[in-house]
Protein backbone atom coordinates (compact mmCIF):
# COMPACT_ATOMS: atom_id res chain seq x y z
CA UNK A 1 -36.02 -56.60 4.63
CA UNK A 2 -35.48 -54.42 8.21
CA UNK A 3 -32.94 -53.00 6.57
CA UNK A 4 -35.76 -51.52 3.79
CA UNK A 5 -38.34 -50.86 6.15
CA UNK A 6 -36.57 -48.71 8.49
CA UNK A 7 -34.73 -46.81 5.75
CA UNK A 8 -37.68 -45.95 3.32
CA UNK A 9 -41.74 -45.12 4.03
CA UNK A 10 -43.89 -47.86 3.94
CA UNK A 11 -45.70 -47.57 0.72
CA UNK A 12 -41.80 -46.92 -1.06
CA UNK A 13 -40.53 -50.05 1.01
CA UNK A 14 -43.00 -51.85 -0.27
CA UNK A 15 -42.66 -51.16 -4.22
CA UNK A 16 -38.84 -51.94 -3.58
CA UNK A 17 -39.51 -55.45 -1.91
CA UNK A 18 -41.61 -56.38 -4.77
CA UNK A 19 -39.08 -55.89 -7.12
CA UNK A 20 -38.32 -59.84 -8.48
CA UNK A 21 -34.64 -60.94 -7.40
CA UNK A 22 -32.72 -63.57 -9.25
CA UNK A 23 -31.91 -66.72 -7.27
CA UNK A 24 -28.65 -67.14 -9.08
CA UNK A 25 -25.86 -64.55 -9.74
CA UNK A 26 -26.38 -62.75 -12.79
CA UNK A 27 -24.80 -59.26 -13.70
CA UNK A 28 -27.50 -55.85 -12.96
CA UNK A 29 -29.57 -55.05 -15.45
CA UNK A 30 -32.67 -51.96 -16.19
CA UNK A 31 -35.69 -52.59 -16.59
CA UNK A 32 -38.91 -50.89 -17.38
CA UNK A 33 -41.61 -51.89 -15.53
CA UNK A 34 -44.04 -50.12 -18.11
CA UNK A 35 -43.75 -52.49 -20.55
CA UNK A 36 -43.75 -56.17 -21.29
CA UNK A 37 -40.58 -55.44 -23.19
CA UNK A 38 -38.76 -53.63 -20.52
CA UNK A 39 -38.50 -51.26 -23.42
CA UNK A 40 -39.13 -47.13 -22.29
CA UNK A 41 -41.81 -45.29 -23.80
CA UNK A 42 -43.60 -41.85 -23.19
CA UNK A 43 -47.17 -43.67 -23.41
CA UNK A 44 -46.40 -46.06 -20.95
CA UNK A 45 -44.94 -43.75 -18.10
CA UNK A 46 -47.89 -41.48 -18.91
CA UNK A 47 -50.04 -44.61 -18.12
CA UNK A 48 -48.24 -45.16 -14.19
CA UNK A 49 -48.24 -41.22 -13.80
CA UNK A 50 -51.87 -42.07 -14.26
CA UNK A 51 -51.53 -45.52 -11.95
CA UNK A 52 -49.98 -43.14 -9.60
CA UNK A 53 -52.76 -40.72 -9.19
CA UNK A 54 -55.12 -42.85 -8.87
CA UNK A 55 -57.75 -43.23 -5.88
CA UNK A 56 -57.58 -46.01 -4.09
CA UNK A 57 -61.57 -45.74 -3.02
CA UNK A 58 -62.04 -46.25 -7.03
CA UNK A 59 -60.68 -50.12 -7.57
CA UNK A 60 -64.05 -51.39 -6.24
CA UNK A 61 -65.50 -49.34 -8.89
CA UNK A 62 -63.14 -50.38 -11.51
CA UNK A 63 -63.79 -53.81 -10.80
CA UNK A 64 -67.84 -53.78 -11.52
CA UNK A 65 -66.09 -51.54 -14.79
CA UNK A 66 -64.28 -54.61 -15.94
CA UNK A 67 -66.89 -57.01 -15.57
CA UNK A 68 -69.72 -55.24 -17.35
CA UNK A 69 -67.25 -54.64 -20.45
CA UNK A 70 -66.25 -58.97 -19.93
CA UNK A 71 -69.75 -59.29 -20.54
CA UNK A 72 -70.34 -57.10 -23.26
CA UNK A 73 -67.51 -58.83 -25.42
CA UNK A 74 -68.82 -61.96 -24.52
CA UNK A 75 -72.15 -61.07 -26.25
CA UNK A 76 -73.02 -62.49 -29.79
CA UNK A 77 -73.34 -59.01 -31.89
CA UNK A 78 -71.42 -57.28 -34.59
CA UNK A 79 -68.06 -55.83 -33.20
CA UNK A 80 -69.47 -52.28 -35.14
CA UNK A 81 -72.22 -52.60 -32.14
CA UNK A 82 -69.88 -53.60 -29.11
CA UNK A 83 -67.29 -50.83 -29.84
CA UNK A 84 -70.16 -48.30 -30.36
CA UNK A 85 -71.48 -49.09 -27.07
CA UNK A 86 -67.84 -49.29 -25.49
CA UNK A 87 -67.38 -45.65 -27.09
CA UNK A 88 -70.41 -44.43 -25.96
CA UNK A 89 -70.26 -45.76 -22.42
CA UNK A 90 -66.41 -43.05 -22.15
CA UNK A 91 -67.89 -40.50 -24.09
CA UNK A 92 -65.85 -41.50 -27.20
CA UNK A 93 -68.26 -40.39 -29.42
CA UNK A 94 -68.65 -37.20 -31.63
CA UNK A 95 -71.50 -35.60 -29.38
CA UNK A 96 -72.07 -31.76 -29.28
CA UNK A 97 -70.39 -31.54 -25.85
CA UNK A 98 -67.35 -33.05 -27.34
CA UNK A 99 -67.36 -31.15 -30.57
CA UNK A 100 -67.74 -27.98 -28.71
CA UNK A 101 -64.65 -29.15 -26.83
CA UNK A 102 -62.92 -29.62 -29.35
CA UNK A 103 -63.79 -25.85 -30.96
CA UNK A 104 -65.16 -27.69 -34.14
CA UNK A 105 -68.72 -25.77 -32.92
CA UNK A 106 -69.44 -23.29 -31.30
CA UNK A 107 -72.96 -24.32 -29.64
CA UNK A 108 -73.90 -27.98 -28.04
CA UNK A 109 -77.18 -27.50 -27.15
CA UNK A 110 -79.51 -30.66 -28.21
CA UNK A 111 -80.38 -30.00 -31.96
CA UNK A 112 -83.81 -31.67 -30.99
CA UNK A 113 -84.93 -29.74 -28.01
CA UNK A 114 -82.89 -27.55 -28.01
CA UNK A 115 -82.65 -27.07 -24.27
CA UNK A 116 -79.42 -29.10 -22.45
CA UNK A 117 -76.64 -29.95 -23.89
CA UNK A 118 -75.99 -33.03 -25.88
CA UNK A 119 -73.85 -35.34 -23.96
CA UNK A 120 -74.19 -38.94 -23.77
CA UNK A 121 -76.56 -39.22 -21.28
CA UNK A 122 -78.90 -36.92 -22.70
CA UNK A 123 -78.46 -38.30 -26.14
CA UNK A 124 -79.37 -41.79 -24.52
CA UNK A 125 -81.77 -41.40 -21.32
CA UNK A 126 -82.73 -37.35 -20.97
CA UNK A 127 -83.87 -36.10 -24.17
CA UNK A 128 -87.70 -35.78 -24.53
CA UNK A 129 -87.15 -37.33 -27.90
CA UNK A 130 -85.67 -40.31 -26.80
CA UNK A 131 -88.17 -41.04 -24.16
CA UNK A 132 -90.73 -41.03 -26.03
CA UNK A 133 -89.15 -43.69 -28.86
CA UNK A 134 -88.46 -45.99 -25.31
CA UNK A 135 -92.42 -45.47 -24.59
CA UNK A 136 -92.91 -46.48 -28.26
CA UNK A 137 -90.40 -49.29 -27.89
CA UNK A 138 -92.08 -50.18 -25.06
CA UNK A 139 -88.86 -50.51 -23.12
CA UNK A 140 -87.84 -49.38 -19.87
CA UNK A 141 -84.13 -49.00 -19.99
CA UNK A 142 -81.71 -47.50 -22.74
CA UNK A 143 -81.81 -50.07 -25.41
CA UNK A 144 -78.28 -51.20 -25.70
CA UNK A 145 -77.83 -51.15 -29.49
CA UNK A 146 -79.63 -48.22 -30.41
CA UNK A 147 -77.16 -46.20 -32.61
CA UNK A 148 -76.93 -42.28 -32.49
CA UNK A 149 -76.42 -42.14 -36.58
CA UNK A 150 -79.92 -43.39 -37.07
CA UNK A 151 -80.67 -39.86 -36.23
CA UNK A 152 -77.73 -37.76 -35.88
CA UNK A 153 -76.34 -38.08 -39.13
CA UNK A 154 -79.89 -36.69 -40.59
CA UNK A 155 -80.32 -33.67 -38.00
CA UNK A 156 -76.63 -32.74 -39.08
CA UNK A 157 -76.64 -33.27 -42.58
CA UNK A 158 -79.63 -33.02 -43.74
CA UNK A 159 -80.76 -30.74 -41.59
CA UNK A 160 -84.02 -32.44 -40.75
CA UNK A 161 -85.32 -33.19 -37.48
CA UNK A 162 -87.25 -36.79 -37.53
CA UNK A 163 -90.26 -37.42 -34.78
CA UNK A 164 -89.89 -39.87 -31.66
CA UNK A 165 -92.57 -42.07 -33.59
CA UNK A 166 -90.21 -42.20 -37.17
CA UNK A 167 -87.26 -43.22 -34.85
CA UNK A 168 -89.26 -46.29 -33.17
CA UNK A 169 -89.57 -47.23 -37.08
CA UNK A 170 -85.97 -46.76 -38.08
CA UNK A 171 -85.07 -48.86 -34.98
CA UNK A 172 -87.28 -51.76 -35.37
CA UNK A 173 -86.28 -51.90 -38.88
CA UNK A 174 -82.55 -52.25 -38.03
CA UNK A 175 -83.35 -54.60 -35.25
CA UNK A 176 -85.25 -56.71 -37.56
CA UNK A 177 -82.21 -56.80 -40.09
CA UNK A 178 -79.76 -57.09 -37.79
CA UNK A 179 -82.04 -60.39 -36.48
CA UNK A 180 -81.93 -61.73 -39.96
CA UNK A 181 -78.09 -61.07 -40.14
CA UNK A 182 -77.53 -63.10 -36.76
CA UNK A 183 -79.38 -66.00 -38.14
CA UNK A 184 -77.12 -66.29 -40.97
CA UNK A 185 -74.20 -65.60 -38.73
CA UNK A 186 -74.60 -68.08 -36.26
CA UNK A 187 -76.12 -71.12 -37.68
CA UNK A 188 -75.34 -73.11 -35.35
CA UNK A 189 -72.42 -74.69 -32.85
CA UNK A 190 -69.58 -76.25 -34.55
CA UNK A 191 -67.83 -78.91 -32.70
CA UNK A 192 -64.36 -79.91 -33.90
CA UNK A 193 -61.97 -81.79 -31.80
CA UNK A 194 -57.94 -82.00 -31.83
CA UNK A 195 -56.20 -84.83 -31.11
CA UNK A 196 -52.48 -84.21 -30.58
CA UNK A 197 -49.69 -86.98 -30.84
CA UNK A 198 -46.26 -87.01 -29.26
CA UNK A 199 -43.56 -89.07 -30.29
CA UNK A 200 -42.12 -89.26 -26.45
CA UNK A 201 -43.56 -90.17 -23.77
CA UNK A 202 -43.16 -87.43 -21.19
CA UNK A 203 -44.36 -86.25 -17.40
CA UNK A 204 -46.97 -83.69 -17.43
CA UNK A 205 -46.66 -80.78 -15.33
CA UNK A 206 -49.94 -78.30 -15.19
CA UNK A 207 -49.67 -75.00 -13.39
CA UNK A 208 -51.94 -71.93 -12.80
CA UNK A 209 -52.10 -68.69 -10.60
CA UNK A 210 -54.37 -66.95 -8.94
CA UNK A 211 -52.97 -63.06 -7.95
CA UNK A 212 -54.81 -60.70 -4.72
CA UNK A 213 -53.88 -57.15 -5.68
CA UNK A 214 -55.02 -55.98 -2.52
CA UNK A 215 -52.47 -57.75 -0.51
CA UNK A 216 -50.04 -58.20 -3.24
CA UNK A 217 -50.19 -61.96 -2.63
CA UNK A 218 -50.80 -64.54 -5.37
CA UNK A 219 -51.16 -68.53 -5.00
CA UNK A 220 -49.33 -71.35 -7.40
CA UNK A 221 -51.07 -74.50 -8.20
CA UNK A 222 -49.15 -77.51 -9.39
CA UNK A 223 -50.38 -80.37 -10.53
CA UNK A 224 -47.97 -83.35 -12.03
CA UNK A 225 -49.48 -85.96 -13.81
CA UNK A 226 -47.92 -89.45 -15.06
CA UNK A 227 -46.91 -91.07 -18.31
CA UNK A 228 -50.13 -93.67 -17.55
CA UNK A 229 -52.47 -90.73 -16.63
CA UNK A 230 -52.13 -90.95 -13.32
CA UNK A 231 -51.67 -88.52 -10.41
CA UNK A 232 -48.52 -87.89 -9.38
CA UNK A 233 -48.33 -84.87 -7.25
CA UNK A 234 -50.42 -81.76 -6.50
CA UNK A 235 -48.56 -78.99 -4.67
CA UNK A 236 -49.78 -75.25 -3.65
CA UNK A 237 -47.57 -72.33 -2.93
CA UNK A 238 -48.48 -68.72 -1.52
CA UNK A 239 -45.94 -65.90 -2.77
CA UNK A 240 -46.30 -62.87 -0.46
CA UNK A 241 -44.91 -59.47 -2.06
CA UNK A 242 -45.96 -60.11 -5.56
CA UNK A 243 -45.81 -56.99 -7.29
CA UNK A 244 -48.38 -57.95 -10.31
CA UNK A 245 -50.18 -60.51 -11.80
CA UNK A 246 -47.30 -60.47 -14.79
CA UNK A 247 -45.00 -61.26 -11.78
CA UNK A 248 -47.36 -64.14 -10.36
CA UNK A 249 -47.17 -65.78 -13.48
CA UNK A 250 -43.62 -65.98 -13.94
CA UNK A 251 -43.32 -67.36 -10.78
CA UNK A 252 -45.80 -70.27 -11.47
CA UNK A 253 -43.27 -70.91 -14.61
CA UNK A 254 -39.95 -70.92 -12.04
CA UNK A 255 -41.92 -73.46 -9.49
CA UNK A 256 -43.29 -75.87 -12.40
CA UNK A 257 -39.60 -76.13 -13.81
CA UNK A 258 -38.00 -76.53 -10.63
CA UNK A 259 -40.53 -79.11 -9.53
CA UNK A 260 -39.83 -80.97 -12.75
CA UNK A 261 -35.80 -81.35 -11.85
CA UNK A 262 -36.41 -82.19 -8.02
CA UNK A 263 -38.61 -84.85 -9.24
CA UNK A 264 -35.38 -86.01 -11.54
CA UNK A 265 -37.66 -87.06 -14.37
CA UNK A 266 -36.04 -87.54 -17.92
CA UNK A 267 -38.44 -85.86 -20.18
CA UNK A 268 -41.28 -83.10 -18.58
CA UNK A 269 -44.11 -81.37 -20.49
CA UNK A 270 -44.61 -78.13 -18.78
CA UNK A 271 -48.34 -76.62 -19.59
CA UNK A 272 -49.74 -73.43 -18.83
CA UNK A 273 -51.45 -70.79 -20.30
CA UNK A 274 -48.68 -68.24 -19.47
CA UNK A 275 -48.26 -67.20 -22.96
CA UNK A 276 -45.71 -64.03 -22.50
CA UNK A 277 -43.87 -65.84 -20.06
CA UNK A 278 -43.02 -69.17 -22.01
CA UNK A 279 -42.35 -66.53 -24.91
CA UNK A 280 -39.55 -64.89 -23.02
CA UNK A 281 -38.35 -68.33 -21.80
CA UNK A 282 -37.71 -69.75 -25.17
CA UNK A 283 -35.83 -66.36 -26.59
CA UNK A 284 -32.12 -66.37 -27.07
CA UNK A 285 -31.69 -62.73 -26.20
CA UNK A 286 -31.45 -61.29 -22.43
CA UNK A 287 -35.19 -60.27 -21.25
CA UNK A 288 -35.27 -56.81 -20.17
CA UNK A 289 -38.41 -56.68 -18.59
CA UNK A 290 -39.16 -56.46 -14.89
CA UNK A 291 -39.21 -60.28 -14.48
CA UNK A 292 -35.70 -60.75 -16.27
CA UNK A 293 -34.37 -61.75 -13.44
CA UNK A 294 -36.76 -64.85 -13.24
CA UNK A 295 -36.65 -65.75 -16.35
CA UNK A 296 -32.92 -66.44 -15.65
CA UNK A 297 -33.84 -68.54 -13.02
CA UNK A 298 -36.50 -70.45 -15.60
């Protein structure tokens, strides 16, 4: 680790000593730390060139990002509304700005007052038309499943230009069905409960992680529970130079299975909700990803 760090610039030294090293001797292998498969591709170097160039002051930013779209999932509406407003929220949608971008027209100004041009946010919050369907809404804030083609398709297509007043209508009327549709969609909670059996009694060994990308750190909780129920052992480790969260987890795997053989028990149930990483554990072939060389150790 001296060696690294007074050979090579901090932030390099750094990406090199998070690079996951096998604790038994294996022969070298690539592997592509763009994708799960360790597999190249073009999209997913043009994703880290984008990683790369990324500002730092920004992850605070991305963070509040993340958790506004975690709630918007988690919302009970149509997925036609969620992805409209996750389009809408990065300009994903076929506004005048964007057309005009795209030379499919030639002018963007707002087809209803014809003064700015039509992005999102003057589709949504500037134009005088839609402030005055919010007044008649009686709503303060951008109501969050208005959609542009109760008007846009008509100004457009049809070529006629509807009043702040008909648009209040239009979207009460589609609130009220959509309101109807819900009721029928959700009638209510269904409870059903699974009741698994095993033939052998085994040792249960829980794990989970918890990964700080700010210090590249993550934290491995054990937990080891008897064939009766009871508590056998809890144990907590702290991995420092943890290159990703994909990395944190595989780690958690390697520490739950070699818990399970210094404990010398005959049979162990190992539970998790790694998913990719018990995947790659239970394949025949060599894992090429960047955590191949742990899930040799596994």
């Amino acid at each position: 680790m001296e060696l690294i760090n007074s050979t090579f610039q901090a932030n390099t030294a750094q990406k090199i000593l998070q690079i996951p090293l096998a604790e038994s001797n294996h022969e070298d292998t690539q592997a592509w730390k763009g994708e799960l498969s360790g597999e190249f591709s073009v999209r997913s170097a043009y994703k880290l060139l984008q990683d790369a160039t990324l500002d730092p002051s920004n992850y605070l930013l991305h963070a509040e990002t993340k958790k506004i779209y975690r709630k918007l999932w988690n919302l009970q509406l149509s997925s036609k509304i969620s992805i409209t407003i996750w389009r809408i929220s990065w300009e994903f949608i076929p506004n005048l700005v964007n057309l005009k971008h795209r030379r499919v027209i030639a002018d963007d100004r707002c087809l209803r007052c014809h003064a700015w041009a039509e992005d999102s946010l003057h589709i949504f919050r500037q134009c005088p038309t839609t402030i005055e369907v919010l007044q008649l809404l009686n709503l303060s804030w951008i109501m969050e499943n208005t959609n542009q083609s109760l008007w846009e398709n008509q100004i457009m297509h049809e070529r006629k230009n509807t009043t702040g007043r008909e648009l209040a209508q239009n979207i009460r009327r589609h609130m009220a069905e959509y309101e109807g549709a819900k009721v029928l969609q959700f009638p209510g909670n269904i409870n059903r409960y699974y009741r698994s059996k095993e033939d052998i009694p085994r040792v249960t060994i829980q794990f989970d992680a918890a990964f700080d990308s700010r210090n590249y750190k993550s934290a491995t909780g054990l937990v080891v529970w008897g064939l009766r129920g009871e508590l056998l052992v809890s144990k907590t480790i702290i991995h420092n130079i943890i290159p990703s969260p994909f990395a944190a987890e595989a780690y958690v795997c390697l520490e739950g299975t070699k818990l399970g053989i210094l404990m010398g028990v005959r049979s162990i149930k190992i539970t998790g909700d790694s998913k990719t990483t018990i995947r790659k554990c239970q394949m025949t072939t060599t894992d090429k990803s960047v955590i191949g060389a742990i899930i040799k150790d596994i």
